[in-house]
N, C-alpha and C. Protein backbone atom coordinates (compact mmCIF):
# COMPACT_ATOMS: atom_id res chain seq x y z
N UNK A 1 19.38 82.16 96.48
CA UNK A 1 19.43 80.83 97.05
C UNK A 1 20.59 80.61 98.02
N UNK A 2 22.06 80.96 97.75
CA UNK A 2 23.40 80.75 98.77
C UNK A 2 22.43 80.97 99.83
N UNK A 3 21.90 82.34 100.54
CA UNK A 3 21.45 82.67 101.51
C UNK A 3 20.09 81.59 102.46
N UNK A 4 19.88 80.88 101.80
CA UNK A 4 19.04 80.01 102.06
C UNK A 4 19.44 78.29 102.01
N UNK A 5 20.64 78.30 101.94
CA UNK A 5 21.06 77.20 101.93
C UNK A 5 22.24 76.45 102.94
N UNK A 6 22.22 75.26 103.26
CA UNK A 6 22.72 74.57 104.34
C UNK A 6 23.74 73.28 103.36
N UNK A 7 24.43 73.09 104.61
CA UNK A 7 25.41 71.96 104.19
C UNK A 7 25.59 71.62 105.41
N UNK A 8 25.62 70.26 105.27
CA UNK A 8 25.77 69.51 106.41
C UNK A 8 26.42 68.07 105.80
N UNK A 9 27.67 68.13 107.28
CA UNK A 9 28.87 67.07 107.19
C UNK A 9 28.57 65.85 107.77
N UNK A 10 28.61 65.01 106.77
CA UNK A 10 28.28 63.19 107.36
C UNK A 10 29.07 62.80 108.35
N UNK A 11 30.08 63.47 108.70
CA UNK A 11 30.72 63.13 109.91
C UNK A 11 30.17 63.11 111.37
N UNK A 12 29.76 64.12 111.59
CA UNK A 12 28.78 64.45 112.73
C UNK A 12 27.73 63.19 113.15
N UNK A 13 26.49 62.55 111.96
CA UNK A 13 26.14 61.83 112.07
C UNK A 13 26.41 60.45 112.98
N UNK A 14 25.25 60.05 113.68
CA UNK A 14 25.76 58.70 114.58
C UNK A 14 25.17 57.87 113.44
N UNK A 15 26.12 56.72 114.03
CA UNK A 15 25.69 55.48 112.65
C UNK A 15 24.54 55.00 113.22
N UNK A 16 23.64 54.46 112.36
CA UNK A 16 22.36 54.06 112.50
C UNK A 16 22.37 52.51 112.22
N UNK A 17 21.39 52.13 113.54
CA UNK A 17 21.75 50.57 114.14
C UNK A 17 20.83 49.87 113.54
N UNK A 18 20.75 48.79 113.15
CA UNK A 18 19.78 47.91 112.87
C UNK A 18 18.92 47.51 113.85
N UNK A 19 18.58 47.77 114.68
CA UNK A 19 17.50 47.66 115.75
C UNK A 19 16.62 48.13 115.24
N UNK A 20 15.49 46.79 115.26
CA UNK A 20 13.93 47.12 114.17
C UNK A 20 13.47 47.63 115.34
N UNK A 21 13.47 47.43 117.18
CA UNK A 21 12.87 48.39 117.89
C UNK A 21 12.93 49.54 117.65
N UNK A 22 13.72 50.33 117.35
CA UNK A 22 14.57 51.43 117.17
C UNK A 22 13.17 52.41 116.75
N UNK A 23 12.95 53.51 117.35
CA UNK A 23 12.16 54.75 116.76
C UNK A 23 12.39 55.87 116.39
N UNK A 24 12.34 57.22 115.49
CA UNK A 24 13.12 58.15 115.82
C UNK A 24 11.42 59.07 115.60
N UNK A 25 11.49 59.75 116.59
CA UNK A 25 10.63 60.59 116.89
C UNK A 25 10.51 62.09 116.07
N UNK A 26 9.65 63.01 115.60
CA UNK A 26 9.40 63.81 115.57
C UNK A 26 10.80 64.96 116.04
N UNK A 27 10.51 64.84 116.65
CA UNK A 27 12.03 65.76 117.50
C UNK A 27 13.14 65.74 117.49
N UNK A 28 13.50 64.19 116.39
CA UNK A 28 14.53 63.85 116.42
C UNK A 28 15.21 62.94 117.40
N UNK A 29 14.53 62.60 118.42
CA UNK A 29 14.85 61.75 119.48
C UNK A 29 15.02 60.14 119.31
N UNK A 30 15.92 59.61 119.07
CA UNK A 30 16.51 58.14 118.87
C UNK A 30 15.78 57.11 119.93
N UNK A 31 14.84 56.29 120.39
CA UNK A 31 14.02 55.67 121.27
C UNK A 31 14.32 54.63 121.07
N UNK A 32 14.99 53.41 121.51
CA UNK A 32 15.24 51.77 120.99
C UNK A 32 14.46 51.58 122.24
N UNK A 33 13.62 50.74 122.02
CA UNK A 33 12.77 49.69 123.20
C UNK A 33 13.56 48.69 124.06
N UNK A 34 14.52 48.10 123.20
CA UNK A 34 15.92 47.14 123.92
C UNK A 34 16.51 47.59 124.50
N UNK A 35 16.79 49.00 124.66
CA UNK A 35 18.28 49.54 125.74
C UNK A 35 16.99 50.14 127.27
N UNK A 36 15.70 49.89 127.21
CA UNK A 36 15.38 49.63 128.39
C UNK A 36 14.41 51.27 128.43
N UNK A 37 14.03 51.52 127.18
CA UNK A 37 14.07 52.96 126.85
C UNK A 37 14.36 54.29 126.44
N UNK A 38 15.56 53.83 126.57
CA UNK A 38 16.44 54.77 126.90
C UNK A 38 16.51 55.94 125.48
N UNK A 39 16.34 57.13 126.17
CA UNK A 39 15.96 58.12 124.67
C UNK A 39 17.74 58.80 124.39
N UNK A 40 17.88 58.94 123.54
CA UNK A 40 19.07 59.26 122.90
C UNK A 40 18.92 60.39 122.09
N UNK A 41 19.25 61.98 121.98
CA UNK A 41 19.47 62.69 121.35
C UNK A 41 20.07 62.35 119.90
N UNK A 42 19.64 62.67 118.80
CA UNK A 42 20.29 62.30 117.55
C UNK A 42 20.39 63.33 117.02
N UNK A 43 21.78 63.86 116.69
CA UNK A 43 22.53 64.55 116.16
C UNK A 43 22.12 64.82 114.32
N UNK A 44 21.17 63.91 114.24
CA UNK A 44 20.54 64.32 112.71
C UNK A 44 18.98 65.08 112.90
N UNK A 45 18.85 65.68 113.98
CA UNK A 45 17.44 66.12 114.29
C UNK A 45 17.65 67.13 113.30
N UNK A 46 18.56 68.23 113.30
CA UNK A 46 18.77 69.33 112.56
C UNK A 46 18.20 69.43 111.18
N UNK A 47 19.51 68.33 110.75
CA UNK A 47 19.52 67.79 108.90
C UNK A 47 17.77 67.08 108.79
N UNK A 48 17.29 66.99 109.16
CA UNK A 48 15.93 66.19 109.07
C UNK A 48 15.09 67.39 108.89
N UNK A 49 14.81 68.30 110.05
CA UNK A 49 14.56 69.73 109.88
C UNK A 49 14.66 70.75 108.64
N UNK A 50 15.65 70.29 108.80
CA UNK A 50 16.40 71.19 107.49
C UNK A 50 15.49 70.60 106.11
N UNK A 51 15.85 69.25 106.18
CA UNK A 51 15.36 69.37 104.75
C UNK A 51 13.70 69.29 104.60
N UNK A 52 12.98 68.82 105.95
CA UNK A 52 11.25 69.19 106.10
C UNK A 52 11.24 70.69 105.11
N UNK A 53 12.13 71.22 105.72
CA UNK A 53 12.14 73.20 105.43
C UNK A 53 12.08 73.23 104.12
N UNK A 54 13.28 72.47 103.74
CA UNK A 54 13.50 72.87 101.89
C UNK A 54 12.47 72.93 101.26
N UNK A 55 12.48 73.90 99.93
CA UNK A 55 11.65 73.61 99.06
C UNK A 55 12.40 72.19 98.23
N UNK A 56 13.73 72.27 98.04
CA UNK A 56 14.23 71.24 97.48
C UNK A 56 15.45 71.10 97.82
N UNK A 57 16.18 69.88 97.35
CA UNK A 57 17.56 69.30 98.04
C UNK A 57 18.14 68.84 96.90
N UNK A 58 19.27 69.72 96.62
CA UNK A 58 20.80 69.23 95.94
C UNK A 58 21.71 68.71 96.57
N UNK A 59 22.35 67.47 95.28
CA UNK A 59 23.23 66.76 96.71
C UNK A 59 24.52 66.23 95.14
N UNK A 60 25.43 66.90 96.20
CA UNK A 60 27.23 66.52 95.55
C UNK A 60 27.70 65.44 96.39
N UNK A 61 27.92 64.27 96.14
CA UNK A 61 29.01 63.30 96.48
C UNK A 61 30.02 63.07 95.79
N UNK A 62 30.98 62.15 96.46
CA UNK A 62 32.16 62.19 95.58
C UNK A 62 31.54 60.20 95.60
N UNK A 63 32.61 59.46 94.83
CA UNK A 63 32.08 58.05 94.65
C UNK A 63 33.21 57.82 95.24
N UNK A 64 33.11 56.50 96.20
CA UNK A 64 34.22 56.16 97.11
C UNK A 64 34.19 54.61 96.73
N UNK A 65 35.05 53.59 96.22
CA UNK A 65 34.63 52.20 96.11
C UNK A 65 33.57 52.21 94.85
N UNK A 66 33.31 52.79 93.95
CA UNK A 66 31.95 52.17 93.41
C UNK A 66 30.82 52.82 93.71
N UNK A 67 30.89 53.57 95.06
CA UNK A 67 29.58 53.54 95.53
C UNK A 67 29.71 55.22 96.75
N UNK A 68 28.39 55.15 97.05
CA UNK A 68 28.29 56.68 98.18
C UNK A 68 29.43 56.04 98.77
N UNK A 69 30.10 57.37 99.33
CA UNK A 69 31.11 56.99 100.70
C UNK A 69 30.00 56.38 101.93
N UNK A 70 30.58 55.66 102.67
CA UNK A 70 29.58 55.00 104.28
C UNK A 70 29.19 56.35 104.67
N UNK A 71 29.99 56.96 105.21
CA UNK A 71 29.16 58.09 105.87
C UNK A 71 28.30 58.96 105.68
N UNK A 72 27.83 59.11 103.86
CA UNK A 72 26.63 59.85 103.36
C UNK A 72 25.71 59.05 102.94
N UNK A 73 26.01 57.84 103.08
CA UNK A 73 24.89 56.73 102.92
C UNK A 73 24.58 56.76 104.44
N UNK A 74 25.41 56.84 105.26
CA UNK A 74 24.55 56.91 106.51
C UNK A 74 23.73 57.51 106.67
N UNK A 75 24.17 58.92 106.17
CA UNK A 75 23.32 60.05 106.60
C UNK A 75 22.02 60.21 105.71
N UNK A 76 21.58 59.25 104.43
CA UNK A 76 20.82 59.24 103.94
C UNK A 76 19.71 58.03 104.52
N UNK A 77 20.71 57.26 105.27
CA UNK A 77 19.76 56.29 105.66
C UNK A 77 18.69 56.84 106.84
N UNK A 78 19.39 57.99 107.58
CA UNK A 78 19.03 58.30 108.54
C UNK A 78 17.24 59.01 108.35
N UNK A 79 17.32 59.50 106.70
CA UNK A 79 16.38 59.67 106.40
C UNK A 79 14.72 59.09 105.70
N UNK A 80 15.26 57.42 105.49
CA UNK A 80 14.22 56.20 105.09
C UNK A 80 13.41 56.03 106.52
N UNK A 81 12.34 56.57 106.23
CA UNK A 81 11.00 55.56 106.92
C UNK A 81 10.78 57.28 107.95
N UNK A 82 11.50 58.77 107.08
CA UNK A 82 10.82 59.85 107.93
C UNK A 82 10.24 60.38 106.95
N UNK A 83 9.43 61.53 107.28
CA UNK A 83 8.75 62.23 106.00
C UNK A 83 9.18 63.31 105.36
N UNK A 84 10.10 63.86 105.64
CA UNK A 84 11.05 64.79 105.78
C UNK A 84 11.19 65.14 104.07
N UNK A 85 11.69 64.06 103.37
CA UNK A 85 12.57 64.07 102.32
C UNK A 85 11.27 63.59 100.55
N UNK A 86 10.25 63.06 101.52
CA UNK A 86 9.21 62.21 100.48
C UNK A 86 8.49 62.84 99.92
N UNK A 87 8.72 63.18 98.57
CA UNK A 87 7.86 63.99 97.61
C UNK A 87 8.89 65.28 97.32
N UNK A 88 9.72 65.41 98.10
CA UNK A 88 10.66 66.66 97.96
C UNK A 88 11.59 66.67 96.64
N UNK A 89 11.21 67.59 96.38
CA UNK A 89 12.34 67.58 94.63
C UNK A 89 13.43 67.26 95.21
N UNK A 90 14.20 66.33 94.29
CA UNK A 90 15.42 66.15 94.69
C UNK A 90 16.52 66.13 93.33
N UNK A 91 17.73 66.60 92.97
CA UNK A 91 18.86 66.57 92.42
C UNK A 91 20.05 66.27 92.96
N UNK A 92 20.97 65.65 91.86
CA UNK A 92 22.54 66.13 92.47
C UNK A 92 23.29 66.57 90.99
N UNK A 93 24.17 66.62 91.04
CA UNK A 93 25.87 66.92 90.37
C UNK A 93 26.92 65.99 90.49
N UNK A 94 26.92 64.88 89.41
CA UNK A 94 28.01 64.00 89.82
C UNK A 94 29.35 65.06 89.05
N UNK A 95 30.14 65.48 90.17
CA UNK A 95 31.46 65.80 89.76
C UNK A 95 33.13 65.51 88.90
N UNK A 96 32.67 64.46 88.87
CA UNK A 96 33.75 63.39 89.25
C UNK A 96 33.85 63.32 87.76
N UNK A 97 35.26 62.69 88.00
CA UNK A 97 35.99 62.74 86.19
C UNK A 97 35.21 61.95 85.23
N UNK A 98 35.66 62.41 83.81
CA UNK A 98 34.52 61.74 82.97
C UNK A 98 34.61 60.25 83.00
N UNK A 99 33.87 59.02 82.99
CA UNK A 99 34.04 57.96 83.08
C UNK A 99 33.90 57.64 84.39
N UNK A 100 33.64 58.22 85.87
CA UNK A 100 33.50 57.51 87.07
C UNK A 100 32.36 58.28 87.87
N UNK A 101 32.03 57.61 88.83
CA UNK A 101 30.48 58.34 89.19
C UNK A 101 29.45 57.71 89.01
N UNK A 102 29.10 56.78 88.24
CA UNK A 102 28.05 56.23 87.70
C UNK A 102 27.37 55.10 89.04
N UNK A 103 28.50 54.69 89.79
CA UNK A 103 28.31 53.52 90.54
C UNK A 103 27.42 54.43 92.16
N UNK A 104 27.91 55.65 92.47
CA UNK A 104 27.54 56.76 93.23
C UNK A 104 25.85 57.07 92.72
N UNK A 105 25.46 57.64 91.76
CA UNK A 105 24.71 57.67 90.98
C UNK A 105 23.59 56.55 91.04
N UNK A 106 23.50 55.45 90.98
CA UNK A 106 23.26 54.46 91.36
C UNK A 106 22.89 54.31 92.36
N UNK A 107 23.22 54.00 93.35
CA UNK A 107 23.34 53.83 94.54
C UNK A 107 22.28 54.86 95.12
N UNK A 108 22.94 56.14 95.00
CA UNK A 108 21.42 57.52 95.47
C UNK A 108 20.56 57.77 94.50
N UNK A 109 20.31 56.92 93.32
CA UNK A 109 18.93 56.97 93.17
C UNK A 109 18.35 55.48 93.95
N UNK A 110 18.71 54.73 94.30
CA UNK A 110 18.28 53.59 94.97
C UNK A 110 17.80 53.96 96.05
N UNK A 111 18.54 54.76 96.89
CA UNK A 111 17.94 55.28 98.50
C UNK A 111 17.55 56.28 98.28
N UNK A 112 17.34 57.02 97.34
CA UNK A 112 16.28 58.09 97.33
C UNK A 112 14.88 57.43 97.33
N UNK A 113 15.08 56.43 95.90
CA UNK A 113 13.75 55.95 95.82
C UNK A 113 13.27 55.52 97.60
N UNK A 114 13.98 54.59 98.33
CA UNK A 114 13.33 54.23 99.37
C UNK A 114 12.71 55.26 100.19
N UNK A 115 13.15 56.33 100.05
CA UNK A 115 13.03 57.78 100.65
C UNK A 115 11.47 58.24 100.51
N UNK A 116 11.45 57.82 99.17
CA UNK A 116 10.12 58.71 98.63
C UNK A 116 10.61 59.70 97.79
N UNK A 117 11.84 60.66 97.61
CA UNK A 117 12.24 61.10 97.07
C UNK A 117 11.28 62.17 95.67
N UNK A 118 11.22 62.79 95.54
CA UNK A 118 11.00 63.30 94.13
C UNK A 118 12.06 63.47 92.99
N UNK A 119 12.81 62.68 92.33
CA UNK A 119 13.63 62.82 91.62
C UNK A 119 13.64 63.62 90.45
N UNK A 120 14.19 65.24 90.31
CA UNK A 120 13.91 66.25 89.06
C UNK A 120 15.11 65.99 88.30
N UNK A 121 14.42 64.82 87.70
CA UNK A 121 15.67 64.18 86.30
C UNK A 121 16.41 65.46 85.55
N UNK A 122 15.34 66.25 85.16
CA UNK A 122 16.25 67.19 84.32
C UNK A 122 17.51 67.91 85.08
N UNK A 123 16.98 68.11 86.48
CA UNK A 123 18.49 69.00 86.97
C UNK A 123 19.74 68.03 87.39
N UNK A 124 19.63 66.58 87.10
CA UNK A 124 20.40 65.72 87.68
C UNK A 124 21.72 65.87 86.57
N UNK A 125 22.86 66.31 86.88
CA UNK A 125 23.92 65.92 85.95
C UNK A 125 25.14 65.99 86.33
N UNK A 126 25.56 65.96 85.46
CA UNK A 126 27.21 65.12 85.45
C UNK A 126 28.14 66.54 84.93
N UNK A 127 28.90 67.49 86.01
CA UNK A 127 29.36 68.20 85.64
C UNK A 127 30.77 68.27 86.07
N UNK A 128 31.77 67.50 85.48
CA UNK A 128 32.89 67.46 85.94
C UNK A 128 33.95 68.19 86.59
N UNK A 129 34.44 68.86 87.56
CA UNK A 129 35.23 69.68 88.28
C UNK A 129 36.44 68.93 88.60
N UNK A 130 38.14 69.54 87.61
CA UNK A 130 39.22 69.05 88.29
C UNK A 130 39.68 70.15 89.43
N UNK A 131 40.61 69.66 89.78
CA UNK A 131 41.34 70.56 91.29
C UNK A 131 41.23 71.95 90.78
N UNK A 132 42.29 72.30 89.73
CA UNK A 132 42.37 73.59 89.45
C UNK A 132 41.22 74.22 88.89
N UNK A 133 40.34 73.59 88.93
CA UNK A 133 38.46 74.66 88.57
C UNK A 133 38.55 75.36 90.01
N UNK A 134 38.78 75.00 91.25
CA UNK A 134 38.03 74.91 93.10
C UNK A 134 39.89 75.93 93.15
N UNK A 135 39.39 77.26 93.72
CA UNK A 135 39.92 77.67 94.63
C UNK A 135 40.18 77.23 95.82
N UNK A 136 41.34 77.98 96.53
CA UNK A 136 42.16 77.80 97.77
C UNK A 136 40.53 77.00 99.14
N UNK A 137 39.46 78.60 98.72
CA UNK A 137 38.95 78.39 99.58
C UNK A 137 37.65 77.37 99.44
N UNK A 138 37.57 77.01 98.09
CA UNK A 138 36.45 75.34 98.25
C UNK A 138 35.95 75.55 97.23
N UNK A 139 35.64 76.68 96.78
CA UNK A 139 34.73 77.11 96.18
C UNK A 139 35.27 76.85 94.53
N UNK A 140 34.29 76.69 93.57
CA UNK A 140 34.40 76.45 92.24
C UNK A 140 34.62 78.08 91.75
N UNK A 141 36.15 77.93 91.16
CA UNK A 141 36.02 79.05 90.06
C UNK A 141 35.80 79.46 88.75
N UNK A 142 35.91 78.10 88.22
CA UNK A 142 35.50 77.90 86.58
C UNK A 142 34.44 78.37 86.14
N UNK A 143 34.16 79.70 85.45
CA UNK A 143 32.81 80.14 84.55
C UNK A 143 32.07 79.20 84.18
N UNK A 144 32.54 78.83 83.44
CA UNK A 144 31.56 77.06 82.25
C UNK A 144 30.68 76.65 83.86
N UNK A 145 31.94 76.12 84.58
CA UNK A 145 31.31 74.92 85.73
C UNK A 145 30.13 75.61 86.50
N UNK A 146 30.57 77.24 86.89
CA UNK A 146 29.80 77.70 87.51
C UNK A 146 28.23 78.21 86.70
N UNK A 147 28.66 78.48 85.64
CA UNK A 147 27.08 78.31 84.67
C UNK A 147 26.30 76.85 84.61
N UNK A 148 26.79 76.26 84.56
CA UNK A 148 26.39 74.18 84.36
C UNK A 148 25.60 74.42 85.87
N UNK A 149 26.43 74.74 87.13
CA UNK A 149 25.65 74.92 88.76
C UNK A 149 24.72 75.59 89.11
N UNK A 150 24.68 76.92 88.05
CA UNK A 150 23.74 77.36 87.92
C UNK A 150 22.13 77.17 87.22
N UNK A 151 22.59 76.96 86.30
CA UNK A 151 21.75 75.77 85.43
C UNK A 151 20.58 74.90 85.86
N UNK A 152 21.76 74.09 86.67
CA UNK A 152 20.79 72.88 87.27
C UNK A 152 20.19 73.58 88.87
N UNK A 153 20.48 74.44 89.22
CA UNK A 153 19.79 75.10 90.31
C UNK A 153 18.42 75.70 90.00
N UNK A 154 18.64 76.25 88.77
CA UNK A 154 17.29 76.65 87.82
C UNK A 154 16.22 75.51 87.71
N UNK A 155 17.10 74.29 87.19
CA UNK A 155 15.95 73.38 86.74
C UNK A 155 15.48 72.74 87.97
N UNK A 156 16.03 72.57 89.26
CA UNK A 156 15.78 71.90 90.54
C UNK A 156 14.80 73.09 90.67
N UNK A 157 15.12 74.41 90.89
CA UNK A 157 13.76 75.29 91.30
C UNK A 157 12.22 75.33 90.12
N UNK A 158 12.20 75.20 89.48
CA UNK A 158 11.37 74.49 88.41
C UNK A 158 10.81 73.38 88.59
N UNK A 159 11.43 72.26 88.78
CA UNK A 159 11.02 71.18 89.11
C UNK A 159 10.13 71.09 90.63
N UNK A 160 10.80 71.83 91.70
CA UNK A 160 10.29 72.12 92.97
C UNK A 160 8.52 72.22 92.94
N UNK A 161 8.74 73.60 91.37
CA UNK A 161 7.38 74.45 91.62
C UNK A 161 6.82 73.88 91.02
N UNK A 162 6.86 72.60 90.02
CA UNK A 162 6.11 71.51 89.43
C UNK A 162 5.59 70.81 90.47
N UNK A 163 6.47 69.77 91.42
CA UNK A 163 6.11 69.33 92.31
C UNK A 163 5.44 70.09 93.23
N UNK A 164 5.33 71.44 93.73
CA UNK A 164 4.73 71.85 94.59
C UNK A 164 3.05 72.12 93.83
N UNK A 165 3.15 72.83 92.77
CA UNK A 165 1.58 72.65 92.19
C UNK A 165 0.87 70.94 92.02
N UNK A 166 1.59 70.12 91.89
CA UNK A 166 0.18 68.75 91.99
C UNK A 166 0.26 68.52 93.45
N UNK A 167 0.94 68.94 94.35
CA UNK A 167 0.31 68.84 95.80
C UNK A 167 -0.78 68.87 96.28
């Protein structure tokens, strides 16, 4: 799976306008009827792509306020009302110390649902990582943590091939 897998930074993302003209095309192409036509390249054509591709989508946030940070709620918004993401197994890994996360949690099952989402409850969990688990270079070194990641990668690919047989 590493070899087949993508990450992509909410930063990149343009914020997404409330303009009900607003279209986003197939291609990824941003179309608002109000700016006179005018087509706009959108920098989420990729991530949209990407996840059409997936068999399924794991997703780590951290909880910022209560809630997704703005900028991965952006980038999730970017995905309500495409087809990209609807019916697609979906999981995450709330990380975050015991007792916080829940409000994060929340929140992306709310915009998943709008998504269409396929939510594979069983791989969804709560696997806590402090600093000293994550090496220099990002990466989780903790055995336990890295069995728990493994785990739920199992049950997300399971769940996938559930969802892909009632297709």
């Amino acid at each position: 799976m590493p070899g087949d897998s993508q990450a992509y930074g909410a930063g990149s993302i343009p914020v997404i306008r409330s303009c009900k003209k607003a279209q986003v095309s197939d291609l990824g192409l941003l179309r608002c009827v109000s700016c006179v036509g005018r087509v706009v390249r959108c920098l989420c054509a990729g991530l949209r792509a990407a996840i059409g591709e997936a068999a399924a989508v794991l997703i780590c946030t951290p909880e910022y306020a209560g809630t997704l940070p703005g900028s991965f709620k952006n980038l999730l918004d970017w995905t309500v009302g495409g087809t990209e993401i609807c019916d697609k197994p979906v999981a995450w890994v709330n990380a975050a110390a015991p007792g916080r996360g829940r409000g994060a949690e929340a929140t992306l099952r709310l915009v998943l649902g709008y998504t269409g989402a396929a939510i594979v409850e069983s791989a969804c969990a709560r696997i806590p990582v402090a600093p000293h688990m994550v090496g220099a270079d990002g990466l989780v070194t903790d055995p336990d943590v890295r069995e728990q990641i493994g785990n739920v990668l199992a049950l997300l690919a399971e769940g996938s091939a559930d969802v892909s047989r009632t297709r």
